[in-house]
Protein backbone atom coordinates (compact mmCIF):
# COMPACT_ATOMS: atom_id res chain seq x y z
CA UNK A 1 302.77 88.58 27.42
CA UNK A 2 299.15 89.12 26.38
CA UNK A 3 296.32 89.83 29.14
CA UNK A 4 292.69 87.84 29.53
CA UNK A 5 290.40 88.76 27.01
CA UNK A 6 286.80 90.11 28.11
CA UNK A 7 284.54 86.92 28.25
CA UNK A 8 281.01 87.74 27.06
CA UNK A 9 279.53 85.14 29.20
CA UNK A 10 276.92 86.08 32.00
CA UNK A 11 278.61 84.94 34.58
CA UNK A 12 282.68 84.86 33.50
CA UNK A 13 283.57 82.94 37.06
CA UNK A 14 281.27 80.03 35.87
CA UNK A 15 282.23 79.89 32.21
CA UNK A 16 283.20 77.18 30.03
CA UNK A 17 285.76 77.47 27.86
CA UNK A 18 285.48 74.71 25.39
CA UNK A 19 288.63 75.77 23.56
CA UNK A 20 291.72 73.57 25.30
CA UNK A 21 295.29 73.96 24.41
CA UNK A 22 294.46 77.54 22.93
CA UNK A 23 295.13 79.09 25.93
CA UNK A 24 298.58 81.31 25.69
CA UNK A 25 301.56 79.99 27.65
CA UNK A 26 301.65 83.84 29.48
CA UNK A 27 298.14 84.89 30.29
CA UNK A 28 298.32 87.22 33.16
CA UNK A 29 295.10 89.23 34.56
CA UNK A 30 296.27 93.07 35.20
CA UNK A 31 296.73 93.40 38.86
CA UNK A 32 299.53 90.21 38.40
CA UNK A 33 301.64 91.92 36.03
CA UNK A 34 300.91 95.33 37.37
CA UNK A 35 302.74 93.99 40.95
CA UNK A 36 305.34 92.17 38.88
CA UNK A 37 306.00 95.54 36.76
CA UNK A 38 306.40 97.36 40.26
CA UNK A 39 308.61 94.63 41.27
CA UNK A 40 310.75 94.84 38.29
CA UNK A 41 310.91 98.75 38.36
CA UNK A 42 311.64 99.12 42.15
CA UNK A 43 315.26 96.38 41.71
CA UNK A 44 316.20 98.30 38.50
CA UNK A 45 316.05 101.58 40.64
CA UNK A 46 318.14 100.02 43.33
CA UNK A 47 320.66 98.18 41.57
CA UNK A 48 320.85 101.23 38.37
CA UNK A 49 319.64 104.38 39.46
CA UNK A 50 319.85 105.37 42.77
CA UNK A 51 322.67 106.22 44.73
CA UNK A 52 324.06 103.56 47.28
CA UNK A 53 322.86 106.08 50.07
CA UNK A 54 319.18 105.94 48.84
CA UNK A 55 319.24 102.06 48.25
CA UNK A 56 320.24 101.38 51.84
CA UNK A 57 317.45 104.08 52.90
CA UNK A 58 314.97 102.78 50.93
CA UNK A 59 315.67 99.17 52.54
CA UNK A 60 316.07 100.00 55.73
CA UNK A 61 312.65 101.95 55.76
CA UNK A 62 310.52 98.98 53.45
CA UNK A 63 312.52 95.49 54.51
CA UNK A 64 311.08 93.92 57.56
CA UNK A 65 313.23 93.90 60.50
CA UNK A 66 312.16 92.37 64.08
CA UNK A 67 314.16 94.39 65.76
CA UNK A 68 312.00 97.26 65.12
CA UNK A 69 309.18 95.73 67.50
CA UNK A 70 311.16 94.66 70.21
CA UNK A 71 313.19 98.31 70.86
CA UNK A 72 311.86 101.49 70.38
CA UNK A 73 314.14 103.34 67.47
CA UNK A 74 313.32 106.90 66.16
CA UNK A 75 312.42 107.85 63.24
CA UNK A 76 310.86 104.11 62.85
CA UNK A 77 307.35 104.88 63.71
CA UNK A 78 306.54 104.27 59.57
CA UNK A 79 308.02 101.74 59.17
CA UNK A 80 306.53 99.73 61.94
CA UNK A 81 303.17 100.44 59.89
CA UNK A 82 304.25 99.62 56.50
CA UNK A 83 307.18 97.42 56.19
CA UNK A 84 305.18 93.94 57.15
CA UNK A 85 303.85 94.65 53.88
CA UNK A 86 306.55 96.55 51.58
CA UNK A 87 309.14 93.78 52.22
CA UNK A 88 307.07 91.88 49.82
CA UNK A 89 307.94 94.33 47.23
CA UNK A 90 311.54 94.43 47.75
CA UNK A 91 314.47 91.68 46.41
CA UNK A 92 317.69 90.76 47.46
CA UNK A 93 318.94 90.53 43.74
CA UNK A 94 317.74 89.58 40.26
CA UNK A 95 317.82 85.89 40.78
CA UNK A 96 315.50 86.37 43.81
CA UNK A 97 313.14 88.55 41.94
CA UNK A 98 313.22 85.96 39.18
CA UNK A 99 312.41 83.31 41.22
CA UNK A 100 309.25 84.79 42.60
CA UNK A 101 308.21 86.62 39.44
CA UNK A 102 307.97 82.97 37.78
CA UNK A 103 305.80 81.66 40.55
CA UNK A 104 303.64 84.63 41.22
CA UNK A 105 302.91 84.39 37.42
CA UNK A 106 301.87 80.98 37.97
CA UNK A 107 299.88 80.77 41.29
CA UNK A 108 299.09 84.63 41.21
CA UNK A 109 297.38 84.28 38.11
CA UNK A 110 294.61 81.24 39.16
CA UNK A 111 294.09 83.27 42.18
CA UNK A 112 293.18 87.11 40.33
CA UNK A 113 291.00 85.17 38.14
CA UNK A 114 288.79 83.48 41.03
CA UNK A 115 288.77 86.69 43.17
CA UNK A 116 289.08 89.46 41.22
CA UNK A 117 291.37 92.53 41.57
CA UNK A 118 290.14 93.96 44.80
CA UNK A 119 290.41 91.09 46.51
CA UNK A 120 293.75 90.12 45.31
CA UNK A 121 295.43 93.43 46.95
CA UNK A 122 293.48 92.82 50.22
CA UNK A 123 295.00 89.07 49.92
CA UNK A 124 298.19 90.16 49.18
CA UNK A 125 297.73 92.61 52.00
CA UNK A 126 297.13 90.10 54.14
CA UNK A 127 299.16 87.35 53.29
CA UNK A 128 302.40 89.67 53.64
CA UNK A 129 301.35 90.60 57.26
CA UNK A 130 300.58 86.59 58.22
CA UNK A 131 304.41 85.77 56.56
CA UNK A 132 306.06 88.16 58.68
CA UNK A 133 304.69 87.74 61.61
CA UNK A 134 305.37 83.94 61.68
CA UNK A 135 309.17 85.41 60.67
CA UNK A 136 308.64 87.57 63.82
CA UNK A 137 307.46 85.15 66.06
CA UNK A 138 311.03 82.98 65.32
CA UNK A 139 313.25 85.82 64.60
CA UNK A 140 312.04 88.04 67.82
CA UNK A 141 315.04 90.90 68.54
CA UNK A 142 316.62 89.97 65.54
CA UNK A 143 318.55 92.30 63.04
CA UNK A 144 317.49 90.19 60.94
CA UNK A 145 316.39 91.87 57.58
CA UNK A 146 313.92 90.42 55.24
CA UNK A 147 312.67 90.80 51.85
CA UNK A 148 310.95 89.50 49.00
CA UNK A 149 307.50 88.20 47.54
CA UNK A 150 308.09 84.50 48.91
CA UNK A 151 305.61 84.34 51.77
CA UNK A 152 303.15 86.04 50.19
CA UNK A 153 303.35 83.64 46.86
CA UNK A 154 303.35 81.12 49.16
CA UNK A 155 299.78 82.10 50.52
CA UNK A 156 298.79 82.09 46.68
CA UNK A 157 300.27 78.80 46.56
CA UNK A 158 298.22 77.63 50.21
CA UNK A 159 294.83 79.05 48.59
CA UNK A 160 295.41 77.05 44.96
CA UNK A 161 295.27 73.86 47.13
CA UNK A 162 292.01 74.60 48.05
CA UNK A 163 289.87 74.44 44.70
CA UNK A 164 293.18 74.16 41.69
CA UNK A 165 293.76 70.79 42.27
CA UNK A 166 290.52 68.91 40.98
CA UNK A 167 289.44 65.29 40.73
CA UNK A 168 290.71 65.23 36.78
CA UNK A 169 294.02 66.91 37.73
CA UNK A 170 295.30 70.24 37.26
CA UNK A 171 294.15 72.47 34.12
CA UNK A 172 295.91 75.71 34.13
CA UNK A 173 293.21 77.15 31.73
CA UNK A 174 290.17 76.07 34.23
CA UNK A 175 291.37 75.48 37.51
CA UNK A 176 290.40 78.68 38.96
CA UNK A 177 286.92 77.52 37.90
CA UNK A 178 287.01 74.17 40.42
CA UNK A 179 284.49 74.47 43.02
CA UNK A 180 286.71 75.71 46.69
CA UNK A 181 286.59 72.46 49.15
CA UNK A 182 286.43 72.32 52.55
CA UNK A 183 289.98 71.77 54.82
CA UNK A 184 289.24 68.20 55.35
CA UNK A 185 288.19 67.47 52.02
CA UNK A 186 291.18 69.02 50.19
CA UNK A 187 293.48 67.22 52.59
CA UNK A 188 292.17 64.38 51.11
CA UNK A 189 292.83 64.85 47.79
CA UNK A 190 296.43 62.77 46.37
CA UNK A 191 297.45 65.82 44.40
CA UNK A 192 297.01 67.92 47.46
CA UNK A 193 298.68 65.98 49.92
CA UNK A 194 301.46 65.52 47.33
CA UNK A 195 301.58 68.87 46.73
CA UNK A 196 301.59 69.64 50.27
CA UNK A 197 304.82 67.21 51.14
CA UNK A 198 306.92 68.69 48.69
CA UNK A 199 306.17 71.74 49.55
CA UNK A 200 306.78 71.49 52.99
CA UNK A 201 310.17 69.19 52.60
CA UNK A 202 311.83 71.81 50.59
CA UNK A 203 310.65 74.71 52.91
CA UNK A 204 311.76 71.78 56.35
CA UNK A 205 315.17 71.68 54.15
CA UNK A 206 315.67 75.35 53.68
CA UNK A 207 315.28 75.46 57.57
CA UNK A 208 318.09 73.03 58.42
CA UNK A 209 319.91 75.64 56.02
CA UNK A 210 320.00 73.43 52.15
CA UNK A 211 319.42 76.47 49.88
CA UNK A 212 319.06 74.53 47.11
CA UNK A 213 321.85 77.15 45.23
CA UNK A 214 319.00 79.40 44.49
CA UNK A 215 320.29 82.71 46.61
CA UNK A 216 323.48 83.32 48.25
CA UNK A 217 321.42 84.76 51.44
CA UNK A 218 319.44 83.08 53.88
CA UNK A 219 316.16 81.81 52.69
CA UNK A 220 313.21 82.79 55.13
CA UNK A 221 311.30 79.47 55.71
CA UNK A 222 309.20 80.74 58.65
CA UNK A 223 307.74 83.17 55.85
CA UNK A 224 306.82 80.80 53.58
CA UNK A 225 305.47 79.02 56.23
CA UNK A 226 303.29 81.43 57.20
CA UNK A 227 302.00 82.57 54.05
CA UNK A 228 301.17 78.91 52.79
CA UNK A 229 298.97 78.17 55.93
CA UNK A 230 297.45 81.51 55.84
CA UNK A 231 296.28 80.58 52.12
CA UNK A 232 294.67 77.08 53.29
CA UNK A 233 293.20 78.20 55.63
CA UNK A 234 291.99 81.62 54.98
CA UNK A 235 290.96 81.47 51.46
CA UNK A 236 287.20 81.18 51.90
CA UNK A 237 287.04 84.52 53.12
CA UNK A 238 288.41 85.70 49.98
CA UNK A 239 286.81 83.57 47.62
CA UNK A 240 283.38 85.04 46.22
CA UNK A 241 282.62 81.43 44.60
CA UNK A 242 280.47 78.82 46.88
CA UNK A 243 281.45 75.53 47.91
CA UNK A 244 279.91 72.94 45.71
């Protein structure tokens, strides 16, 4: 993997790089493979080096679990606080963390380079806390325990539909460079709309419980959900580039 090399323009969110196909196949910005390195490190730990003591500790205190705001449990005061956003941290498995490494890499990326760093944590911040409280609004009582980057790659995925998807298609080298569009606007776009149908079959089959033989657990739709329409429709407070 090689990181973004230091543009010399004025203004590097306007630039023009007249340069196409020399763009590397893995060109992450550092905050992407920073989370993904955390990502990696944390399901190593679980699955290699701690004890199976610590691993259920460690999930039982990050994972998000509705239960927790329905009846009051001790010692669960923390977690109430942090775990709508540590879930997103946390895997289920290899596979799982696979699965949402490869699309964080590809959504995340566009994102960090229209936003910048700073705003990318506050984003991911904030997507993680919209995912799981959709989650929470259809799983209320539940033991039901959740984990994983999903809903929060999802909102990556929501906020690319806003600007990625330009009039000459999709450029993976200049897409974060498209002017952002309004709601109505994007929903007019082909690519969007097409974009937006797949999307939301597979997520309307993982519901009616076709996992696609991705994960042997459950696959938390509601999440996804929640993160993708957060994206949409949040991303122009995130985005320091004007609508054009």
């Amino acid at each position: 993997m090689t990181h973004e090399p230091d543009r010399q323009d004025p203004d590097p969110r306007y630039a023009e790089p007249d340069r196409p196909g020399h763009e590397p196949i893995f060109n992450i910005p550092n905050v992407v493979l920073a989370i993904l390195l955390v990502m990696v490190a944390i399901q190593v730990a679980l699955d290699s080096f701690l004890p199976e003591r610590a691993v259920l500790e460690i999930i039982l205190q990050g994972a998000f679990i509705p239960q927790r705001y329905s009846v009051l449990i001790s010692g669960q005061v923390g977690p109430y606080l942090w775990s709508p956003f540590t879930y997103s941290l946390l895997h289920g498995g290899y596979a799982h963390l696979a699965l949402n490494s490869f699309w964080l890499a590809a959504f995340g990326s566009i994102i960090a380079r229209r936003i910048g760093w700073v705003r990318f944590l506050v984003f991911w911040f904030a997507g993680a806390i919209a995912s799981a409280a959709l989650f929470l609004v259809f799983h209320w009582g539940d033991q039901s325990v959740m984990v994983g980057a999903s809903g929060v790659v999802s909102a990556l995925m929501g906020a690319a539909a806003r600007f990625a998807f330009g009039n000459s298609g999709f450029r993976r080298d200049r897409a974060h460079l498209n002017p952002r569009t309004s709601i109505v606007h994007s929903l007019s776009n082909r690519t969007v709309v097409a974009f937006l149908a797949v999307w939301f079959g597979i997520n309307l089959l993982t519901a009616v419980g076709f996992s696609f033989g991705m994960v042997d657990s459950a696959i938390a739709w509601e999440a996804h959900v929640g993160g993708f329409l957060f994206g949409f429709l949040a991303f122009s407070l995130f985005d320091p580039i004007d609508r054009r």
